[in-house]
PDB file of N, CA and C in Angstrom:
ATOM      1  N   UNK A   1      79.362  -4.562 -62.137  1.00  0.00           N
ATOM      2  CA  UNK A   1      78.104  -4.295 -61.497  1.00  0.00           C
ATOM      3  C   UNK A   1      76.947  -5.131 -62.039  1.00  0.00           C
ATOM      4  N   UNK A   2      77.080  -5.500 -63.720  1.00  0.00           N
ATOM      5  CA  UNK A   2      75.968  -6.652 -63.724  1.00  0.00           C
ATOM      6  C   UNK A   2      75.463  -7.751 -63.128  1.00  0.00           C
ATOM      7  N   UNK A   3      76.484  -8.044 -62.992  1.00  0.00           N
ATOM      8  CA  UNK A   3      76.954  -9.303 -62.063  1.00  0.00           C
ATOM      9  C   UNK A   3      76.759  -9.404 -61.144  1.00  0.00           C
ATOM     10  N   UNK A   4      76.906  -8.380 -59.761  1.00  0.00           N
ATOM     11  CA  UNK A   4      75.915  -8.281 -58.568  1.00  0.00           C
ATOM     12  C   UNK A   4      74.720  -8.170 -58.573  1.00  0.00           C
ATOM     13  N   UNK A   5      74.138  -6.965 -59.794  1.00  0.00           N
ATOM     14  CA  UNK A   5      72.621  -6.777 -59.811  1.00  0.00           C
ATOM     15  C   UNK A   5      72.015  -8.161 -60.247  1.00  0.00           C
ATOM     16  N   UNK A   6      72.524  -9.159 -61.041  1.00  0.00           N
ATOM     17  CA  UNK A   6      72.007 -10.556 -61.221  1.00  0.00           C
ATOM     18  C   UNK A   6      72.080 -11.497 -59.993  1.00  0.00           C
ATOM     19  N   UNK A   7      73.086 -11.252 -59.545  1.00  0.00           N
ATOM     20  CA  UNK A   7      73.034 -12.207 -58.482  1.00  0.00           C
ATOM     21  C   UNK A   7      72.374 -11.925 -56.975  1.00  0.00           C
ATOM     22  N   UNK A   8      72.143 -10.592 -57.311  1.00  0.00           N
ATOM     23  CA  UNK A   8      70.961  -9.698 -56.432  1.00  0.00           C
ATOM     24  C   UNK A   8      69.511 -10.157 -56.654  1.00  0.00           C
ATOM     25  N   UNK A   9      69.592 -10.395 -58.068  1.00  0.00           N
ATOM     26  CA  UNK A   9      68.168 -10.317 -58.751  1.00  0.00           C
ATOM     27  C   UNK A   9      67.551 -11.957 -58.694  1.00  0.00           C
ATOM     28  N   UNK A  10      68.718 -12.596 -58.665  1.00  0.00           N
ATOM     29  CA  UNK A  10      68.312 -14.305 -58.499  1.00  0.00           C
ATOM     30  C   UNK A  10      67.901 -14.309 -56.874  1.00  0.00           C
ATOM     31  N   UNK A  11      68.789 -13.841 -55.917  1.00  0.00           N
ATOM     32  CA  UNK A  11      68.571 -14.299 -54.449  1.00  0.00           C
ATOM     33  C   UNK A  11      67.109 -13.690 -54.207  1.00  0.00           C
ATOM     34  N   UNK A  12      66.782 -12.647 -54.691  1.00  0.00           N
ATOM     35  CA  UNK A  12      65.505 -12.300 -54.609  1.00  0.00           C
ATOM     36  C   UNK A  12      64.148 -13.145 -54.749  1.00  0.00           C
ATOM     37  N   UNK A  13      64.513 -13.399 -56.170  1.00  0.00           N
ATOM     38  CA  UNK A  13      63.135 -14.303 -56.575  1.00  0.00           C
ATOM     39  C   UNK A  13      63.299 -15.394 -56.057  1.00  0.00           C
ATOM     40  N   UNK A  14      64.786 -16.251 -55.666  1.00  0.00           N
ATOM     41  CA  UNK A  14      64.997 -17.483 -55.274  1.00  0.00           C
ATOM     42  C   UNK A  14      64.017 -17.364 -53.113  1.00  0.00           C
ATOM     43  N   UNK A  15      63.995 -15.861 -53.062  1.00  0.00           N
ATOM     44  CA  UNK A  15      63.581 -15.713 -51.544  1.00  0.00           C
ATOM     45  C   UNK A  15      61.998 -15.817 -51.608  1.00  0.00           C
ATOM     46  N   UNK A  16      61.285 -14.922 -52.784  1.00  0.00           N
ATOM     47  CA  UNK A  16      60.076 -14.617 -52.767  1.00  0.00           C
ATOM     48  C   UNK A  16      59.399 -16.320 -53.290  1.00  0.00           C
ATOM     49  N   UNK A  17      60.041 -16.765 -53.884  1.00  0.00           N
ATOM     50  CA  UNK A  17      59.730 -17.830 -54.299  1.00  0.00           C
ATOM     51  C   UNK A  17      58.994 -18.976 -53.368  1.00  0.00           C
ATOM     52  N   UNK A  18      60.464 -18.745 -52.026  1.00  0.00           N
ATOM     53  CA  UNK A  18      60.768 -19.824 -51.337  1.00  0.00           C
ATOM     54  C   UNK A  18      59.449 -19.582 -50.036  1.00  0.00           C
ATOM     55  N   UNK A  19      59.549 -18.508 -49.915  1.00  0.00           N
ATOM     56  CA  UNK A  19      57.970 -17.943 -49.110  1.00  0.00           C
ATOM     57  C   UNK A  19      56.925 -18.485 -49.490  1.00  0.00           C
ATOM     58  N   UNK A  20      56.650 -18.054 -50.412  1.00  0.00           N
ATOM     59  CA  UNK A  20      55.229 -18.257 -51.316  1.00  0.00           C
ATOM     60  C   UNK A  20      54.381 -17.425 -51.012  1.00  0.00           C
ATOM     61  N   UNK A  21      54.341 -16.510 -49.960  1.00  0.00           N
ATOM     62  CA  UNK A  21      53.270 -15.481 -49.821  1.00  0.00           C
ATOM     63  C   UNK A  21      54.663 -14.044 -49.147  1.00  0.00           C
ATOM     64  N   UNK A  22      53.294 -12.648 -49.633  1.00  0.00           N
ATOM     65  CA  UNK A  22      54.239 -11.627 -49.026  1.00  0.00           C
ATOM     66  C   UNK A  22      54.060 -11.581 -46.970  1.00  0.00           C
ATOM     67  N   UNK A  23      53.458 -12.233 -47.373  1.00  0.00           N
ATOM     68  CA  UNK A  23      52.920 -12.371 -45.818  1.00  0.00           C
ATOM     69  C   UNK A  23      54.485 -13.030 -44.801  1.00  0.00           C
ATOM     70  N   UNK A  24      54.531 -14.063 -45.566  1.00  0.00           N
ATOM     71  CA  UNK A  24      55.511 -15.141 -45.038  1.00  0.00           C
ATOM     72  C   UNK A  24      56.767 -14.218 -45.136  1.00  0.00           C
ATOM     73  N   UNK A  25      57.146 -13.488 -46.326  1.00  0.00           N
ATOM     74  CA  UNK A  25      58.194 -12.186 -46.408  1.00  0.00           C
ATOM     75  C   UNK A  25      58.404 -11.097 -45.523  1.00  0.00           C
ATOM     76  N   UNK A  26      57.233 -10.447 -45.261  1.00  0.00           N
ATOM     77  CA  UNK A  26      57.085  -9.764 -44.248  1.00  0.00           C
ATOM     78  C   UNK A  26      57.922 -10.429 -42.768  1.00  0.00           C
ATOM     79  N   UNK A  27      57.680 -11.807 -42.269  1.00  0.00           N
ATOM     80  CA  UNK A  27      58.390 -11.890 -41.150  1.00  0.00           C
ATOM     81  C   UNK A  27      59.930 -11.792 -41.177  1.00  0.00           C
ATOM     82  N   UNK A  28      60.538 -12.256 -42.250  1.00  0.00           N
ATOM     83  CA  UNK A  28      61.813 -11.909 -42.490  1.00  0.00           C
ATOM     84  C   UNK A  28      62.230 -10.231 -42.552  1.00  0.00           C
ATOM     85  N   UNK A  29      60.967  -9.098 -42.925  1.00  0.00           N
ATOM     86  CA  UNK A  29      60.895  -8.455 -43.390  1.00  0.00           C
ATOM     87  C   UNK A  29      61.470  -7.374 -42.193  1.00  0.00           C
ATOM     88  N   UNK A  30      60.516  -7.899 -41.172  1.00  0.00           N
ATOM     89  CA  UNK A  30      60.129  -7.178 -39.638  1.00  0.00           C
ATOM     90  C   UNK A  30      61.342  -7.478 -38.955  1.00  0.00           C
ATOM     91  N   UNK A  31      61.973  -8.641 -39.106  1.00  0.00           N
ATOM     92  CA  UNK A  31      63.360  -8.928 -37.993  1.00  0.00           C
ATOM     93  C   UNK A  31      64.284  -8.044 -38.961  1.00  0.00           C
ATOM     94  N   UNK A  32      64.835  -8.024 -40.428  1.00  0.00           N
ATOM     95  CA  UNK A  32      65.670  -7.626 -41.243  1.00  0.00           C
ATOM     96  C   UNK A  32      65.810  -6.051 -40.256  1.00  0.00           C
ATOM     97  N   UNK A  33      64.456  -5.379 -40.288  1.00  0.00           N
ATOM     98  CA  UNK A  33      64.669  -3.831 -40.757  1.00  0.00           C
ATOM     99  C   UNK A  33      65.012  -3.346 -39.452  1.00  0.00           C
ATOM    100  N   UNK A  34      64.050  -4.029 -38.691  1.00  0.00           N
ATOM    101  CA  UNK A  34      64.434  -3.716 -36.519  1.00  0.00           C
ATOM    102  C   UNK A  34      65.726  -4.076 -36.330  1.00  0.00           C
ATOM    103  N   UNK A  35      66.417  -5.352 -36.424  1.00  0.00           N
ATOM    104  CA  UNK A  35      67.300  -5.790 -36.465  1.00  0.00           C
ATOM    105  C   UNK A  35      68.561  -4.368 -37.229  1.00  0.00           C
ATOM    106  N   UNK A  36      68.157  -3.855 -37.939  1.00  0.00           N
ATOM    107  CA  UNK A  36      69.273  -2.582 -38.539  1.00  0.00           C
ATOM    108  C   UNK A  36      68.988  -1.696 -37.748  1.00  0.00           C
ATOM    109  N   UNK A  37      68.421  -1.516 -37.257  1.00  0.00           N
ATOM    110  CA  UNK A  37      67.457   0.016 -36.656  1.00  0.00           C
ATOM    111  C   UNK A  37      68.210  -0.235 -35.076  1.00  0.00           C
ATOM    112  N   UNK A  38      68.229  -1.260 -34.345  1.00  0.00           N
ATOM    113  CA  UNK A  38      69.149  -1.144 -33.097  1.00  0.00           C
ATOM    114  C   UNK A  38      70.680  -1.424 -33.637  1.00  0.00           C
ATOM    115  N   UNK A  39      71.355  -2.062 -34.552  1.00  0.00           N
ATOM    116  CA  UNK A  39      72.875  -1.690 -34.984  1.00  0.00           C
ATOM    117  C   UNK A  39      72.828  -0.559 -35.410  1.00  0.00           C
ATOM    118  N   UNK A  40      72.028   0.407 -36.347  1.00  0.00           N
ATOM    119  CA  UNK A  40      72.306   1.820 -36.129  1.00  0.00           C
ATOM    120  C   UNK A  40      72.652   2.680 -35.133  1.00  0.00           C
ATOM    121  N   UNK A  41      71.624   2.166 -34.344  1.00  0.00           N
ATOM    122  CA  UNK A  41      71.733   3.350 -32.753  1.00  0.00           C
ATOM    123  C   UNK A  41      73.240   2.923 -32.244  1.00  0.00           C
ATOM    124  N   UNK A  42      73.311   1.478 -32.039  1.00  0.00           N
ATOM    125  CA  UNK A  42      74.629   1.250 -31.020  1.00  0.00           C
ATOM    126  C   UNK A  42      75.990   1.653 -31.890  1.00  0.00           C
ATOM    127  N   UNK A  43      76.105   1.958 -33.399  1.00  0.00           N
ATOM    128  CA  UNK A  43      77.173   2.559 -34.310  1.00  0.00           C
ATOM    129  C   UNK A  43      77.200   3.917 -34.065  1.00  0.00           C
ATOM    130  N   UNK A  44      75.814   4.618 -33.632  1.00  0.00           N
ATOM    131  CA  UNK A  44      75.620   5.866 -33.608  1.00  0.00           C
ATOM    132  C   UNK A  44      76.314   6.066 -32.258  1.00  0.00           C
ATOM    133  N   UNK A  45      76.313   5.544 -30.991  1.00  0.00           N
ATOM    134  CA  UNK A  45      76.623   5.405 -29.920  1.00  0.00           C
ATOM    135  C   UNK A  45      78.151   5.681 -30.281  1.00  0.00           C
ATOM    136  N   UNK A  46      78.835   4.961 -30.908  1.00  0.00           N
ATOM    137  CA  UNK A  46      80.001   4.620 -30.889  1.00  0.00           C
ATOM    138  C   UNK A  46      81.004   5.959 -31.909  1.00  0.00           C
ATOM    139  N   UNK A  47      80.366   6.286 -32.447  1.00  0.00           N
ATOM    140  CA  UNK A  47      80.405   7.677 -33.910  1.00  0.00           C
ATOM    141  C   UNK A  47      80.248   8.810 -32.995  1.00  0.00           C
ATOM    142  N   UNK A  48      79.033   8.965 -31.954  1.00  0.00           N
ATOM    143  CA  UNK A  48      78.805  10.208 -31.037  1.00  0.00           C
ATOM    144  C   UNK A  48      80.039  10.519 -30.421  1.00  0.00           C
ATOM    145  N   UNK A  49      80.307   9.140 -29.485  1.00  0.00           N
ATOM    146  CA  UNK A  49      81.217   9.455 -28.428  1.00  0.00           C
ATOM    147  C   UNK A  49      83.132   9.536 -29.104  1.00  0.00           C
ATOM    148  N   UNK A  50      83.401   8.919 -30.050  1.00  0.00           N
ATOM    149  CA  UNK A  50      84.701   8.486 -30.412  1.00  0.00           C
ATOM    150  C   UNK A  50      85.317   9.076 -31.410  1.00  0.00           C
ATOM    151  N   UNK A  51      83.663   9.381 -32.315  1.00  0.00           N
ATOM    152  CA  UNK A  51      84.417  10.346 -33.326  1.00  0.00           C
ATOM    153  C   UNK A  51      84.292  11.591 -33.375  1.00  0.00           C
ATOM    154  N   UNK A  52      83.190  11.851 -32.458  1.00  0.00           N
ATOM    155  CA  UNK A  52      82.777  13.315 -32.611  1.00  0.00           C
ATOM    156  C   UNK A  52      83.097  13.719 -31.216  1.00  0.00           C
ATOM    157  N   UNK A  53      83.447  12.752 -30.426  1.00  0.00           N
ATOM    158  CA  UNK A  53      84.131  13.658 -28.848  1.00  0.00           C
ATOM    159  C   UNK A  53      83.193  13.945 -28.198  1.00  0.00           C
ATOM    160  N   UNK A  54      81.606  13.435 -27.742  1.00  0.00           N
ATOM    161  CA  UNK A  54      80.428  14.032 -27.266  1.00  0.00           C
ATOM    162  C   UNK A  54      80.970  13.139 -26.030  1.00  0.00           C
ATOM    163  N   UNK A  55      80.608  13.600 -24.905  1.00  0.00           N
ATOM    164  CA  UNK A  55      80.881  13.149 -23.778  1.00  0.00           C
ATOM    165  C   UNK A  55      79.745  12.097 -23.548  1.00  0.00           C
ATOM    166  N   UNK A  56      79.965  11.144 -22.869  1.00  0.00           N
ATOM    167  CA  UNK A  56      78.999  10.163 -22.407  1.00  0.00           C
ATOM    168  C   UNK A  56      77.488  10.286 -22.098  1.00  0.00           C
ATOM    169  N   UNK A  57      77.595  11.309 -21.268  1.00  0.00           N
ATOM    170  CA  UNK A  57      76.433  11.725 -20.610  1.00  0.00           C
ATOM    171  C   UNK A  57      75.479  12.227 -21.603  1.00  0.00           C
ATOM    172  N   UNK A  58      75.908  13.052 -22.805  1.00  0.00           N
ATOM    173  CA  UNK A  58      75.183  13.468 -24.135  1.00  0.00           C
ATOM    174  C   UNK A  58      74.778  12.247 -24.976  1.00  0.00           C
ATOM    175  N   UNK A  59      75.822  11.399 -24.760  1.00  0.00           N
ATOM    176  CA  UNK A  59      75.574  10.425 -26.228  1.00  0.00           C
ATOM    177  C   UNK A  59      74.598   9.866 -25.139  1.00  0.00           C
ATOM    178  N   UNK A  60      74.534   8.745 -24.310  1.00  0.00           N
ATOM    179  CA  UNK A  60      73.616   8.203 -23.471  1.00  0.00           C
ATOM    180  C   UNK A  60      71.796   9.035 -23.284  1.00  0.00           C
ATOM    181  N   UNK A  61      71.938  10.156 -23.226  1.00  0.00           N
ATOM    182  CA  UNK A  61      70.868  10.754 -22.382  1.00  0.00           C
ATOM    183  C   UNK A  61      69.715  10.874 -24.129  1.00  0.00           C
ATOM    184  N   UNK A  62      70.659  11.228 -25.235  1.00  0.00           N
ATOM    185  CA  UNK A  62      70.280  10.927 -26.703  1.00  0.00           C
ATOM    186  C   UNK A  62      69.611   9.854 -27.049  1.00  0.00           C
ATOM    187  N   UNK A  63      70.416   8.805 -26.564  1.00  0.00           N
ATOM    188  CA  UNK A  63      70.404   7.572 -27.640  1.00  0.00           C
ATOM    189  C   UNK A  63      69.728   6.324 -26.749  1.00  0.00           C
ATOM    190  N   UNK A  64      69.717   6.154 -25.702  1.00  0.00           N
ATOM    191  CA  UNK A  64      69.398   5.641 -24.405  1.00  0.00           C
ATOM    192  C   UNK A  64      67.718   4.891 -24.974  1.00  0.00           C
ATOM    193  N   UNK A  65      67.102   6.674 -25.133  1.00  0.00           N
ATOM    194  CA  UNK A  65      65.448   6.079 -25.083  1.00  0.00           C
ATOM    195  C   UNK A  65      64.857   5.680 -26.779  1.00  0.00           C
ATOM    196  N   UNK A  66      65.822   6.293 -27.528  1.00  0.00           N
ATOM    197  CA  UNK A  66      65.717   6.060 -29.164  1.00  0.00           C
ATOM    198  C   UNK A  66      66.363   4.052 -29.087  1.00  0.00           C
ATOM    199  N   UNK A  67      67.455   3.596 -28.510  1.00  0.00           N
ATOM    200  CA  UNK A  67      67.491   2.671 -28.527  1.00  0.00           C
ATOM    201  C   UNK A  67      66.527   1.271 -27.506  1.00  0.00           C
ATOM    202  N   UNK A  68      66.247   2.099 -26.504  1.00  0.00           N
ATOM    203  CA  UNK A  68      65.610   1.050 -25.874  1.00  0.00           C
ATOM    204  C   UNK A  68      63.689   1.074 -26.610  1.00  0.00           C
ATOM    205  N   UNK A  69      63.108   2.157 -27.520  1.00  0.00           N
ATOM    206  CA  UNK A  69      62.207   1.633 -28.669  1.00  0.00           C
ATOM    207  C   UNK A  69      62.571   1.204 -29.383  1.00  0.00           C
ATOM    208  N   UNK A  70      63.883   1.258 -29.981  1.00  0.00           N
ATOM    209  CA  UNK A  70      64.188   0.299 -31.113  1.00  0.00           C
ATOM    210  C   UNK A  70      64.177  -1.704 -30.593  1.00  0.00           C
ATOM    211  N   UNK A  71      64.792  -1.460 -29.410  1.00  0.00           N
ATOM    212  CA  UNK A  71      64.754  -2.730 -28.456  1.00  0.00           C
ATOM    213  C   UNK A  71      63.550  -3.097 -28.583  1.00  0.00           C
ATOM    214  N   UNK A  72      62.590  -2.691 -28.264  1.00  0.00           N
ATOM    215  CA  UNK A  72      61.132  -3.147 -27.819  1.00  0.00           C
ATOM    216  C   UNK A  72      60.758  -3.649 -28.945  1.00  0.00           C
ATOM    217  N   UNK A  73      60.537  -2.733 -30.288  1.00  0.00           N
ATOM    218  CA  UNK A  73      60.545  -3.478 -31.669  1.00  0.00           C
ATOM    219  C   UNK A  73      60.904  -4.830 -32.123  1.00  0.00           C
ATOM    220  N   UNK A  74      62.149  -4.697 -32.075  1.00  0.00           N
ATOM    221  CA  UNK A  74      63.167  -5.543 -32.509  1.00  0.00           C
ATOM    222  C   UNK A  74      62.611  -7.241 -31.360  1.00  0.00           C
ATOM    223  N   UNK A  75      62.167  -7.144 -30.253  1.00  0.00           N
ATOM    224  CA  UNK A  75      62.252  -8.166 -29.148  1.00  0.00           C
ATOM    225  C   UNK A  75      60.750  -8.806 -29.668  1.00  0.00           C
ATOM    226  N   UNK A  76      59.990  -7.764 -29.843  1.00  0.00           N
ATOM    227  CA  UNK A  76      58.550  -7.895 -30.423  1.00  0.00           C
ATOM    228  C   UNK A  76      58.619  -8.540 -31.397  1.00  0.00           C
ATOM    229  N   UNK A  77      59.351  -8.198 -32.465  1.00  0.00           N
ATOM    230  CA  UNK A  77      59.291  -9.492 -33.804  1.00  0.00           C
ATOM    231  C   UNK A  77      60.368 -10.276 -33.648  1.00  0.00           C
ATOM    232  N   UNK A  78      60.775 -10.822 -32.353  1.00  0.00           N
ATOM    233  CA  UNK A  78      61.278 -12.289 -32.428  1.00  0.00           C
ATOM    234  C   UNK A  78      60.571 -13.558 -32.628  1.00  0.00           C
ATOM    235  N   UNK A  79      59.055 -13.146 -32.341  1.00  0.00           N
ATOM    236  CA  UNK A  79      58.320 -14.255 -32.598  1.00  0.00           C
ATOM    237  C   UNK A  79      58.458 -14.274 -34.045  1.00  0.00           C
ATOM    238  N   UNK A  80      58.681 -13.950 -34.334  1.00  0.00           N
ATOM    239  CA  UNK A  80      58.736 -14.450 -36.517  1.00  0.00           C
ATOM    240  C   UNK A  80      59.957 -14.760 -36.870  1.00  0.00           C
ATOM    241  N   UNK A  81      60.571 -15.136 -35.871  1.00  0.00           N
ATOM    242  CA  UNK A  81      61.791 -15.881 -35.990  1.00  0.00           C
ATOM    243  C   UNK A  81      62.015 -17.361 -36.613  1.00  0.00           C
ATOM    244  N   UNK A  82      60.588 -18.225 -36.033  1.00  0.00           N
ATOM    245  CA  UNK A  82      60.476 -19.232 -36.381  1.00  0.00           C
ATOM    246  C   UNK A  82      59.618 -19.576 -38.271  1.00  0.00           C
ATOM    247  N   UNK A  83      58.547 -18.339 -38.415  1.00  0.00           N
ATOM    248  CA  UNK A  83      57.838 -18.241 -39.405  1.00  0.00           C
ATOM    249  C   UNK A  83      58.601 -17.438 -40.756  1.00  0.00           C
ATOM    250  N   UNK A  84      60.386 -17.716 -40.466  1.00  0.00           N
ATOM    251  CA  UNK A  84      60.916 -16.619 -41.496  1.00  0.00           C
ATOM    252  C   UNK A  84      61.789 -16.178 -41.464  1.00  0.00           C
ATOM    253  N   UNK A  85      61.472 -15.758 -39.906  1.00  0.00           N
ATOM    254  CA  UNK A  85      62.410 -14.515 -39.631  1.00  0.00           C
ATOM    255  C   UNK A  85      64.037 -14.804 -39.338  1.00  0.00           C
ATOM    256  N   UNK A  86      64.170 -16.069 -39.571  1.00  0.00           N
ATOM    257  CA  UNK A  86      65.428 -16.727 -39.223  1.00  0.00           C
ATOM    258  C   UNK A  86      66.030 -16.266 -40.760  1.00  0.00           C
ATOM    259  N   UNK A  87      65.794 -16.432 -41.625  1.00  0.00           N
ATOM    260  CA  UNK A  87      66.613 -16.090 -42.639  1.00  0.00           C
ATOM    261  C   UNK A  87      67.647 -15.080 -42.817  1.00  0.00           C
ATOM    262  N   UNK A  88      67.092 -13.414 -42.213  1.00  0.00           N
ATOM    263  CA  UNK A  88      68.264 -12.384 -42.316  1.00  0.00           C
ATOM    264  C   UNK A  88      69.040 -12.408 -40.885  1.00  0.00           C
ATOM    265  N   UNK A  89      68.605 -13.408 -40.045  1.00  0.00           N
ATOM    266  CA  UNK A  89      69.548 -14.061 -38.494  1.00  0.00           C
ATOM    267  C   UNK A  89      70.760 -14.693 -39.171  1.00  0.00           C
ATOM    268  N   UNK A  90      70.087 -15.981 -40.634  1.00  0.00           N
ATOM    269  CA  UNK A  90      71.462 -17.157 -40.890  1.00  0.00           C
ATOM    270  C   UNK A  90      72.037 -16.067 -41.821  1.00  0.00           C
ATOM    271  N   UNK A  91      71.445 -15.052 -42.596  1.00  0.00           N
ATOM    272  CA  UNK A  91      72.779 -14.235 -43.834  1.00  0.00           C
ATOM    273  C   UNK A  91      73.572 -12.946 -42.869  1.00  0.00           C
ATOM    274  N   UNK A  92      72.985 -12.839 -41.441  1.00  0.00           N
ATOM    275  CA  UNK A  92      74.140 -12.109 -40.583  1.00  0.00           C
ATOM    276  C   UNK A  92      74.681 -12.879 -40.464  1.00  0.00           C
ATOM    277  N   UNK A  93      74.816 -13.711 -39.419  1.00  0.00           N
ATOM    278  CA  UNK A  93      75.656 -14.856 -38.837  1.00  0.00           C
ATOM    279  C   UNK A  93      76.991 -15.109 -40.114  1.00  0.00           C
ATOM    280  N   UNK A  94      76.113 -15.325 -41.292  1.00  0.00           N
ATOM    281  CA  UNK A  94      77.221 -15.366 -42.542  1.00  0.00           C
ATOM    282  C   UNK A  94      78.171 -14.913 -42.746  1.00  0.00           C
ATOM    283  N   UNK A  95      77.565 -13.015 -42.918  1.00  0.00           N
ATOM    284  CA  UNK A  95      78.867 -12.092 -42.844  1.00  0.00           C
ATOM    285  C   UNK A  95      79.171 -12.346 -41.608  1.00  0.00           C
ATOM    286  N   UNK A  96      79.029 -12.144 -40.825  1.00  0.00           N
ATOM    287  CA  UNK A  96      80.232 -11.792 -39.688  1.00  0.00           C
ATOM    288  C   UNK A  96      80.995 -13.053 -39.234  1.00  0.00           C
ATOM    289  N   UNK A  97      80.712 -14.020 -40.009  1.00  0.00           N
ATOM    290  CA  UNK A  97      81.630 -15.659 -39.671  1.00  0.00           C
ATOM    291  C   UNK A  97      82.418 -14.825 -40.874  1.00  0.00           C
ATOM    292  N   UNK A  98      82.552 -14.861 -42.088  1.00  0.00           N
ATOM    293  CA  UNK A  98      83.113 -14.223 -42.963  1.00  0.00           C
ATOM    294  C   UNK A  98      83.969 -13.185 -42.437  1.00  0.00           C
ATOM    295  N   UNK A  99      83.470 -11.714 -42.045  1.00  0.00           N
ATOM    296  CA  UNK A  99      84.255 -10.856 -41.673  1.00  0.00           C
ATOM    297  C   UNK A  99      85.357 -11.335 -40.528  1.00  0.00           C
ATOM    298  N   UNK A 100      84.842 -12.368 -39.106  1.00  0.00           N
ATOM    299  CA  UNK A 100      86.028 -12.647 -37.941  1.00  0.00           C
ATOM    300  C   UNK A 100      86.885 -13.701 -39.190  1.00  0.00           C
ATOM    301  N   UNK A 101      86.607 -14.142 -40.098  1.00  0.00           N
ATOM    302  CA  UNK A 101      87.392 -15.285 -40.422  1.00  0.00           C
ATOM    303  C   UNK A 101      88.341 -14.616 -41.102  1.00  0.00           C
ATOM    304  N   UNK A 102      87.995 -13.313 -41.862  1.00  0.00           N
ATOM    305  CA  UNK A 102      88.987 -12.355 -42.726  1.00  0.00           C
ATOM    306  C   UNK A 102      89.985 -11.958 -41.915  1.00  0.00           C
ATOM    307  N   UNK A 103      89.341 -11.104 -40.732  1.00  0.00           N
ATOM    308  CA  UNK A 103      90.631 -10.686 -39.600  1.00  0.00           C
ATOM    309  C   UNK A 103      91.258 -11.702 -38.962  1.00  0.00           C
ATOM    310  N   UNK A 104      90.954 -12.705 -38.606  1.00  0.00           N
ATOM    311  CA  UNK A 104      91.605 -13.406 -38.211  1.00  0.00           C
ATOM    312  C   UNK A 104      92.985 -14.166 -38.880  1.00  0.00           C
ATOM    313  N   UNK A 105      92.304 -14.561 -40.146  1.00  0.00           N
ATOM    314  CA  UNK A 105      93.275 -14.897 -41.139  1.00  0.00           C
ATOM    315  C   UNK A 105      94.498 -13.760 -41.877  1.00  0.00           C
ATOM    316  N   UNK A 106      93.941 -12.666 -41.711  1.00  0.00           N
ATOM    317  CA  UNK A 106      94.946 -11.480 -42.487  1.00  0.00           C
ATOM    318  C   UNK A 106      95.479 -11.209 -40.994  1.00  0.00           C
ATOM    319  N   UNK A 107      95.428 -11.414 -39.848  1.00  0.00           N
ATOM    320  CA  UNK A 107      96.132 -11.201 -38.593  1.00  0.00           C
ATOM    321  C   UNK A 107      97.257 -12.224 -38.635  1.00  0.00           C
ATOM    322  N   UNK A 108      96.885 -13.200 -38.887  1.00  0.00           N
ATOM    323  CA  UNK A 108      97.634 -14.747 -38.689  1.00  0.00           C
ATOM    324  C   UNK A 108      99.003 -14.618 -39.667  1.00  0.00           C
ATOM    325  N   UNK A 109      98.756 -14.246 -41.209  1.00  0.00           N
ATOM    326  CA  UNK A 109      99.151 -14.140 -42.473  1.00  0.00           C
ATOM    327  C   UNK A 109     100.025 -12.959 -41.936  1.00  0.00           C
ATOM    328  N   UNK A 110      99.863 -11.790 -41.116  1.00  0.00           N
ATOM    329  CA  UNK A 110     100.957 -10.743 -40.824  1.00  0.00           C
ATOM    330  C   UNK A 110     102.100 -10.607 -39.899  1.00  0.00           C
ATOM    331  N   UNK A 111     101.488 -12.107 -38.785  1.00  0.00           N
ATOM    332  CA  UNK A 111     102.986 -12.259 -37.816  1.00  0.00           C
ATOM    333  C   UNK A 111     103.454 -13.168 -38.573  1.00  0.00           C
ATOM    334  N   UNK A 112     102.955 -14.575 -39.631  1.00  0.00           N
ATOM    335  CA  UNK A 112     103.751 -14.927 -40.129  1.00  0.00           C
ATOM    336  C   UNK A 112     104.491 -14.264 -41.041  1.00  0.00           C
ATOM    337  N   UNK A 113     104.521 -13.277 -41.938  1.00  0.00           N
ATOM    338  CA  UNK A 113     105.104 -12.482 -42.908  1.00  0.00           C
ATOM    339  C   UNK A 113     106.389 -11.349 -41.854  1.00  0.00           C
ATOM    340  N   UNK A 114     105.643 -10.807 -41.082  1.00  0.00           N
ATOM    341  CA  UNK A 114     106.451 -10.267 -39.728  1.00  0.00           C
ATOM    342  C   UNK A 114     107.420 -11.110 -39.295  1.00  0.00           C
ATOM    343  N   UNK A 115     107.332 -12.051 -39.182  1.00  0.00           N
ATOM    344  CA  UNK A 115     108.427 -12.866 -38.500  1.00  0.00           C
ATOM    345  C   UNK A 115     109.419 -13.742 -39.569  1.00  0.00           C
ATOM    346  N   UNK A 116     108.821 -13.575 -40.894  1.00  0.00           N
ATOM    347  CA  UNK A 116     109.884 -14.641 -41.821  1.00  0.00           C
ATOM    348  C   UNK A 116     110.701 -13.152 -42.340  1.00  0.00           C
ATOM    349  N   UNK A 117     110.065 -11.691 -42.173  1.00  0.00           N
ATOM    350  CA  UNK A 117     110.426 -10.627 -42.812  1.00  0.00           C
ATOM    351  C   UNK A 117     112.183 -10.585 -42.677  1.00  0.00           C
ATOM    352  N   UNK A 118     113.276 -10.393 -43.357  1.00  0.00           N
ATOM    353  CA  UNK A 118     114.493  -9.689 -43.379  1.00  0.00           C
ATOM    354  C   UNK A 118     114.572  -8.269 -43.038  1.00  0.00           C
ATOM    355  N   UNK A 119     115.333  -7.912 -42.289  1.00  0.00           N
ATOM    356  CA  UNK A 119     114.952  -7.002 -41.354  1.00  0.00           C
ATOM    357  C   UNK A 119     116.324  -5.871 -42.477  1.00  0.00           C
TER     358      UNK A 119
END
């Protein structure tokens, strides 16, 4: 755990640094948190109906107007996309090139192992 909290603690200052004002932070700040706030709702969407068995019409009639303000938010600070806000855009993009590249590769790695397997 040291070891993350340092390398937590470098990307930080290496970010606040690279800003130079909290101002300039803030736009990264505003896409980061909206940007979580509509993947919440659409996980919540998906948790209502699949894991908890709520019929459509419940999860929708719920989550519908909570997500389309989160939308409005989130569309609203795209303009700080260019002043910043691109930064927590390129460290998603990251993980999830990361995460399809994991499944893909541990998919690939299991028909080959599947198919050299002795039965």
């Amino acid at each position: 755990m040291p070891r993350v909290n340092s390398i937590l603690m470098v990307g930080v200052v290496a970010l606040v640094l690279a800003f130079g004002s909290s101002a300039n932070l803030a736009n990264a700040y505003g896409i980061a948190v909206t940007g979580d706030m509509v993947i919440t709702s659409i996980l919540a969407i998906i948790v209502f109906h699949y894991a908890w068995g709520w019929r459509w019409i419940w999860v929708l009639s719920l989550m519908l107007p909570i997500l389309a303000i989160e939308l409005i938010f989130f569309v609203a600070n795209l303009i700080k996309v260019i002043d910043g806000g691109y930064i927590p855009l390129v460290f998603a993009a990251g993980v999830i090139s990361l995460m399809l590249i994991w499944v893909r590769g541990t998919t690939l790695l299991q028909r080959k192992l599947s198919s050299e397997a002795i039965s």
